[in-house]
C-alpha atoms as a PDB file:
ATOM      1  CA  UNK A   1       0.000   0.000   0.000  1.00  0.00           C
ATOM      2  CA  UNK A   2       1.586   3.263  -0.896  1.00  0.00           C
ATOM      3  CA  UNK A   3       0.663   6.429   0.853  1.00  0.00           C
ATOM      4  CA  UNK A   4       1.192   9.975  -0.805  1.00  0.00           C
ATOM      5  CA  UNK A   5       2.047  12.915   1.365  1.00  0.00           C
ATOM      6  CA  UNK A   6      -0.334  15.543   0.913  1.00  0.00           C
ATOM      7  CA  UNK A   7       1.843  17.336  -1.081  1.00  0.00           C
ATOM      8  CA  UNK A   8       1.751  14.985  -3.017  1.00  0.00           C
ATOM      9  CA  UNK A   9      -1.790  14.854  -3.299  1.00  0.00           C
ATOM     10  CA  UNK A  10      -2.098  18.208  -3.674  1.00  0.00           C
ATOM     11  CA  UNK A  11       0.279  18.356  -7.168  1.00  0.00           C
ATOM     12  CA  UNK A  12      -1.918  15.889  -8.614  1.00  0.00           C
ATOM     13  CA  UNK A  13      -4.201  18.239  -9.402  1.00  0.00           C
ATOM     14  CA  UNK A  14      -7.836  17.947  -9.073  1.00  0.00           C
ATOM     15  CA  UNK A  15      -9.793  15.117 -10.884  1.00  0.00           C
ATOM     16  CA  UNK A  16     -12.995  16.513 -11.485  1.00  0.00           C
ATOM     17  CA  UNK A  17     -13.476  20.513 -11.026  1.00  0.00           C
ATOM     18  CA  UNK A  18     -17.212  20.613 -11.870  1.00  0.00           C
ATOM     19  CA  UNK A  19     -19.811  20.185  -8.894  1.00  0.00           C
ATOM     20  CA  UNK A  20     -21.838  17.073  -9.016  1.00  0.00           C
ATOM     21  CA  UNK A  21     -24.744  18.790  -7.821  1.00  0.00           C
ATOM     22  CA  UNK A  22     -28.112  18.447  -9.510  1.00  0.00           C
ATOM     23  CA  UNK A  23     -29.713  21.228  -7.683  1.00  0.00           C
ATOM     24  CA  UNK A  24     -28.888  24.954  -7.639  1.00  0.00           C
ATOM     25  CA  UNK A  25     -30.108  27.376  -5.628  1.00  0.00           C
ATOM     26  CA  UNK A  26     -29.966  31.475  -5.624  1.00  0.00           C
ATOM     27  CA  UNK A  27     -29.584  30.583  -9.389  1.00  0.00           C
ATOM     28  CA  UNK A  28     -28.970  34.100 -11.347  1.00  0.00           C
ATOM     29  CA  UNK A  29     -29.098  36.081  -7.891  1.00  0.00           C
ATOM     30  CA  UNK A  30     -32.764  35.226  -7.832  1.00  0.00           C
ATOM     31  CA  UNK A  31     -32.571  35.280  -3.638  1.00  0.00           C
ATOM     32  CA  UNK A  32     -29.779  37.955  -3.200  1.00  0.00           C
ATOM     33  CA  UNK A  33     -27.270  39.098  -5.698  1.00  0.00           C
ATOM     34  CA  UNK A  34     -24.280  39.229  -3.068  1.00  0.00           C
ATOM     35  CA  UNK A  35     -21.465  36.637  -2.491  1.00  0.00           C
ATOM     36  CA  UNK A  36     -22.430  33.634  -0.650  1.00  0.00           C
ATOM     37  CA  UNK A  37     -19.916  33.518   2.639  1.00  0.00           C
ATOM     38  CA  UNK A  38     -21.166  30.230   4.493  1.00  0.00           C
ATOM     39  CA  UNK A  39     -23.384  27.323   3.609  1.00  0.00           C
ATOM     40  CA  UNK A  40     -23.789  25.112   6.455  1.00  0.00           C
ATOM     41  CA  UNK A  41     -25.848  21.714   6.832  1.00  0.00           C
ATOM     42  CA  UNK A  42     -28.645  21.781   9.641  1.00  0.00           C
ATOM     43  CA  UNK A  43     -27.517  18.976  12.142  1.00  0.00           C
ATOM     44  CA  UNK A  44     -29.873  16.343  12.626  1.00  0.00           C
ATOM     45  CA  UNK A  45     -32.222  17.171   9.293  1.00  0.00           C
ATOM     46  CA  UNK A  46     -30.871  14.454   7.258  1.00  0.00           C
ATOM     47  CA  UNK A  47     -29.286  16.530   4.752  1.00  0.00           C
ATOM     48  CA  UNK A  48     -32.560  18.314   3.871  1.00  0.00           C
ATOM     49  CA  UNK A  49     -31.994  21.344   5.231  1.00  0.00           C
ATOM     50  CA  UNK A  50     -28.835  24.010   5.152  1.00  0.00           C
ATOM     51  CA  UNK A  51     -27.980  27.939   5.376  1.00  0.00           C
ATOM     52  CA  UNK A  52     -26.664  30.204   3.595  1.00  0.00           C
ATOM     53  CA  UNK A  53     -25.370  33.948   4.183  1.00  0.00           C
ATOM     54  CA  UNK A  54     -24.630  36.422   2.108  1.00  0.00           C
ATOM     55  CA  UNK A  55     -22.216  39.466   2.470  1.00  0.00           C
ATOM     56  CA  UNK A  56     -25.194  41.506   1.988  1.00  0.00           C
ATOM     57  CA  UNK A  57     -26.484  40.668   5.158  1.00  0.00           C
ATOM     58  CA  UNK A  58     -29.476  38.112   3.670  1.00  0.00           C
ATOM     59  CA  UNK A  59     -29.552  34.617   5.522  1.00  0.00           C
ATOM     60  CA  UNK A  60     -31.708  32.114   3.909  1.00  0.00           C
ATOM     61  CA  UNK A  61     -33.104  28.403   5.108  1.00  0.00           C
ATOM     62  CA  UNK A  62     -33.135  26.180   2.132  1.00  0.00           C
ATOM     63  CA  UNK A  63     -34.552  22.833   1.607  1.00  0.00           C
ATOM     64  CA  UNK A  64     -32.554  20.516  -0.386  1.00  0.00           C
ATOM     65  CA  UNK A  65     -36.160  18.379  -1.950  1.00  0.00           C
ATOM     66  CA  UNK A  66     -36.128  14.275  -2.719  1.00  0.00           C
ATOM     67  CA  UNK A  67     -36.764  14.253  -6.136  1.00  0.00           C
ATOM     68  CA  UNK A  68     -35.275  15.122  -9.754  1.00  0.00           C
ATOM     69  CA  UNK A  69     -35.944  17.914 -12.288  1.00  0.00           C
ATOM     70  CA  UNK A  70     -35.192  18.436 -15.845  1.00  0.00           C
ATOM     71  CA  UNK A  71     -35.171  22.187 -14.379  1.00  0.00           C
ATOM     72  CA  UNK A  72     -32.217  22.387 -11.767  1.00  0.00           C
ATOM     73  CA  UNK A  73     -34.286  25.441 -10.318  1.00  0.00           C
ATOM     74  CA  UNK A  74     -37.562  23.724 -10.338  1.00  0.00           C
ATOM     75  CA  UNK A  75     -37.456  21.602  -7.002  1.00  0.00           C
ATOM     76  CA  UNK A  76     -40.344  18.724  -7.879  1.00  0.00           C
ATOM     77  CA  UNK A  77     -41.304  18.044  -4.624  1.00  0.00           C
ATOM     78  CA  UNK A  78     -40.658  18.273  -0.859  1.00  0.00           C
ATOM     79  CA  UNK A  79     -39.023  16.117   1.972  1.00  0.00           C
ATOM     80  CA  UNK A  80     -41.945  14.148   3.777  1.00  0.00           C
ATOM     81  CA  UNK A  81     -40.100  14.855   7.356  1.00  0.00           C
ATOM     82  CA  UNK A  82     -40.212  18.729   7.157  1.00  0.00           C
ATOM     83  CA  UNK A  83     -40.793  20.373  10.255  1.00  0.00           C
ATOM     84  CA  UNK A  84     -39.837  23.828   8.618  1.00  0.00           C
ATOM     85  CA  UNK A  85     -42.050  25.017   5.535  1.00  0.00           C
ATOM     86  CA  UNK A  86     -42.992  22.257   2.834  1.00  0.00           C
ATOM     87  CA  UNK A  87     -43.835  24.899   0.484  1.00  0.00           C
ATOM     88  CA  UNK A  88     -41.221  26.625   0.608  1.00  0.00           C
ATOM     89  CA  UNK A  89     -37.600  26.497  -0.530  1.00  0.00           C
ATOM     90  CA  UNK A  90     -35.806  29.023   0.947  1.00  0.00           C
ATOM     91  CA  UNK A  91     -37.268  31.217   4.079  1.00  0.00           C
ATOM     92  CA  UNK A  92     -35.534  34.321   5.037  1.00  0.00           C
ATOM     93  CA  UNK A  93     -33.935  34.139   8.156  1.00  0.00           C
ATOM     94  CA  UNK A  94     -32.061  37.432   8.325  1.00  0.00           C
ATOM     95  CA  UNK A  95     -32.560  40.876   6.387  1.00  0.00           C
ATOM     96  CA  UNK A  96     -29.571  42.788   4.894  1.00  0.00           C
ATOM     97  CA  UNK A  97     -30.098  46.073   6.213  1.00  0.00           C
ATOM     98  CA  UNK A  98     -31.050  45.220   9.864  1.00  0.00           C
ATOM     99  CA  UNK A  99     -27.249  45.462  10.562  1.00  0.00           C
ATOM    100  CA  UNK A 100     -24.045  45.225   8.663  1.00  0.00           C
ATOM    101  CA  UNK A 101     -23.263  42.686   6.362  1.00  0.00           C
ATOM    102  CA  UNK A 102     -22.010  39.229   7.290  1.00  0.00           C
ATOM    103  CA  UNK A 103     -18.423  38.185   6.897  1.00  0.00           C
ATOM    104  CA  UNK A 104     -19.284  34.707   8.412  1.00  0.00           C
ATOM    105  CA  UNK A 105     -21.867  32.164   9.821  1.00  0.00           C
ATOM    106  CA  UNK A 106     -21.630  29.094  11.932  1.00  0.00           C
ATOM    107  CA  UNK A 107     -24.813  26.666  12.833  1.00  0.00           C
ATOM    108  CA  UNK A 108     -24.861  25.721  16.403  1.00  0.00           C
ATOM    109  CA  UNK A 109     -24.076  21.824  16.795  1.00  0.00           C
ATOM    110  CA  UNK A 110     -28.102  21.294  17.640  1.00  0.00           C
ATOM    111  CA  UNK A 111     -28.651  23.263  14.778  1.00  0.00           C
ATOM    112  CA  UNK A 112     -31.207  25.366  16.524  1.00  0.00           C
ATOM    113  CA  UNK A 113     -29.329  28.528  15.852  1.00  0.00           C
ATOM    114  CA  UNK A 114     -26.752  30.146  13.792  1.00  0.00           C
ATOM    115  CA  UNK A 115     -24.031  32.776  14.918  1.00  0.00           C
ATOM    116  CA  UNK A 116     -23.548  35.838  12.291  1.00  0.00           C
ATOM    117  CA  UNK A 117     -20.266  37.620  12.574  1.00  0.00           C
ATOM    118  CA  UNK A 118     -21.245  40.894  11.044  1.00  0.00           C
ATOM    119  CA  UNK A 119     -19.028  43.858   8.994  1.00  0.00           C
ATOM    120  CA  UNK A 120     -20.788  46.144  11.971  1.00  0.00           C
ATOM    121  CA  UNK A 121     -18.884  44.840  15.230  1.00  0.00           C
ATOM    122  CA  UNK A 122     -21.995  42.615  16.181  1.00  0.00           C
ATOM    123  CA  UNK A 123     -22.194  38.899  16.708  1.00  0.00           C
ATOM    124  CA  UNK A 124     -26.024  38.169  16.344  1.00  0.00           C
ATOM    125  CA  UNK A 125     -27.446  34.563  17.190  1.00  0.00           C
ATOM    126  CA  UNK A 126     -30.454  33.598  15.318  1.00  0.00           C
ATOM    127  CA  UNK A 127     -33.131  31.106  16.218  1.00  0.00           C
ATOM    128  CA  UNK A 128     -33.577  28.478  13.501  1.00  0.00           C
ATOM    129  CA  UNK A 129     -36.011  28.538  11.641  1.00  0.00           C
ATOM    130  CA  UNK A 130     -37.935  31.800  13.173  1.00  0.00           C
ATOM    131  CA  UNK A 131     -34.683  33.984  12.473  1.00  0.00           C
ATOM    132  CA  UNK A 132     -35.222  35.656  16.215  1.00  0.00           C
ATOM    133  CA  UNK A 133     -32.182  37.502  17.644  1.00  0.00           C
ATOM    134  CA  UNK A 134     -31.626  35.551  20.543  1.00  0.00           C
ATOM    135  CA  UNK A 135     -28.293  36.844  22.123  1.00  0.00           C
ATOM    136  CA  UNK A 136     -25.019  38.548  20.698  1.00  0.00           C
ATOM    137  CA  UNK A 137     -22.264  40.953  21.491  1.00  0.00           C
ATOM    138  CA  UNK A 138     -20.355  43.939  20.021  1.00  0.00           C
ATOM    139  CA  UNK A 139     -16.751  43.380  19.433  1.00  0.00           C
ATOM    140  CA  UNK A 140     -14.259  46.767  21.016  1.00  0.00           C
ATOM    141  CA  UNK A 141     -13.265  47.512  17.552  1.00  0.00           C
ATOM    142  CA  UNK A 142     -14.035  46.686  14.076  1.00  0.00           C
ATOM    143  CA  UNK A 143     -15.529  44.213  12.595  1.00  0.00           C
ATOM    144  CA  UNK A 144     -16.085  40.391  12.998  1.00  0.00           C
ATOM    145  CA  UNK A 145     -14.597  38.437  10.428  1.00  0.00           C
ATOM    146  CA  UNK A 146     -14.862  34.485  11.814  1.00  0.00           C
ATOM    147  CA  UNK A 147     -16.827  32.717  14.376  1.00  0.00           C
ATOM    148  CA  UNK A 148     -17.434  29.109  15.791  1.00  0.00           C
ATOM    149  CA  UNK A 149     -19.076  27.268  18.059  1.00  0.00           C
ATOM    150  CA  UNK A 150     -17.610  24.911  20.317  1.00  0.00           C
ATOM    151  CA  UNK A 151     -18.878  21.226  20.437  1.00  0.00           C
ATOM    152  CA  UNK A 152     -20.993  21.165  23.125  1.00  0.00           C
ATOM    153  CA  UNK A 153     -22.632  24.189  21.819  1.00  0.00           C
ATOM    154  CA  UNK A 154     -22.111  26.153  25.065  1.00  0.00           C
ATOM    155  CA  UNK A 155     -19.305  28.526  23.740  1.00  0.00           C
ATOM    156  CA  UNK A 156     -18.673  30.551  20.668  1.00  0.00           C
ATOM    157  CA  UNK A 157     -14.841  31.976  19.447  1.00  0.00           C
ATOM    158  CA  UNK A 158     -15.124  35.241  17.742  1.00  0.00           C
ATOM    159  CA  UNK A 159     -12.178  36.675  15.795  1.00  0.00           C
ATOM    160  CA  UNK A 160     -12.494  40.415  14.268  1.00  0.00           C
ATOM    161  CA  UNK A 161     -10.326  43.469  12.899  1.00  0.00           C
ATOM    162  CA  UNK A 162      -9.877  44.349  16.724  1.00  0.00           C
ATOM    163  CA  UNK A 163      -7.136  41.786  16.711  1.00  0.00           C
ATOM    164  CA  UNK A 164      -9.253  39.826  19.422  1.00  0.00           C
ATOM    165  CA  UNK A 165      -9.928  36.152  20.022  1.00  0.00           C
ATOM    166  CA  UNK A 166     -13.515  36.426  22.014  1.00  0.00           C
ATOM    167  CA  UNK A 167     -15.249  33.773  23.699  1.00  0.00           C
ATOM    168  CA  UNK A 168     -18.879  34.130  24.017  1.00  0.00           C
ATOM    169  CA  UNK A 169     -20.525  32.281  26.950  1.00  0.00           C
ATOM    170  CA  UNK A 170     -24.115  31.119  24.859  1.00  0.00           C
END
């Protein structure tokens, strides 16, 4: 058995650089026109539901539907264990304009909420899938640029332009 170092690896090259996907969603900027900065898979939803956030400040709830389409933005039909909205494909969980644009999300390991680190200083939690504020925090200085939850889902680590490693007691 021969093992490559990951440099290795790495010079290979890649084998395949188109997605495999058969769905597409925001297609054309149809939700948002802004850069997607995080797309992260609800915990515990089978791989039916994920977010997404956009620089813009837009965070959306999609459902990924059971089913195929000719039309990759035509989604044929809904998962049967929804607990979110079966008629929907993506809900709105945060508005751009209700402050500062996001440079980065993180799901919560229960995936009942999602930390924003925002362009504005602020670290807003939502409530999944009612977008509520729940809790945050405003950094000294600066923005927020990463964030992350620890396992148990107790903590969150902060890092913004303030130079600052911040850990948030959830």
């Amino acid at each position: 058995m021969k093992v490559l170092s990951l440099a290795a690896q790495l010079s290979a090259g890649p084998t395949n650089s188109r997605p495999i996907s058969s769905l597409v969603f925001n297609a054309e900027g149809s939700l948002t026109p802004s850069r997607c900065v995080s797309a992260s898979w609800l915990p515990g939803s089978k791989g039916s539901f994920f977010t997404s956030a956009h620089t813009d400040g837009n965070v959306f709830l999609h459902q990924k539907v059971i089913g195929n389409s000719s039309d990759t933005r035509l989604l044929e039909r809904t998962s049967n264990d929804s607990t979110f909205h079966p008629e929907a494909t993506a809900q709105q969980l945060h508005r751009a304009g209700s402050g500062g644009g996001i440079n980065a999300a993180a799901v919560s390991p229960n995936g009942k909420y999602i930390a924003l680190a925002c362009r504005d200083g602020t670290l807003r939690i939502l409530q999944i899938p009612s977008g509520t504020i729940v809790a945050g925090f405003t950094s000294y200085y600066g923005g927020l640029l990463c964030c992350s939850w620890s396992a148990d889902g107790a903590l969150i680590a902060v890092g913004g332009e303030d130079d600052l490693v911040a850990i948030y007691n959830f």
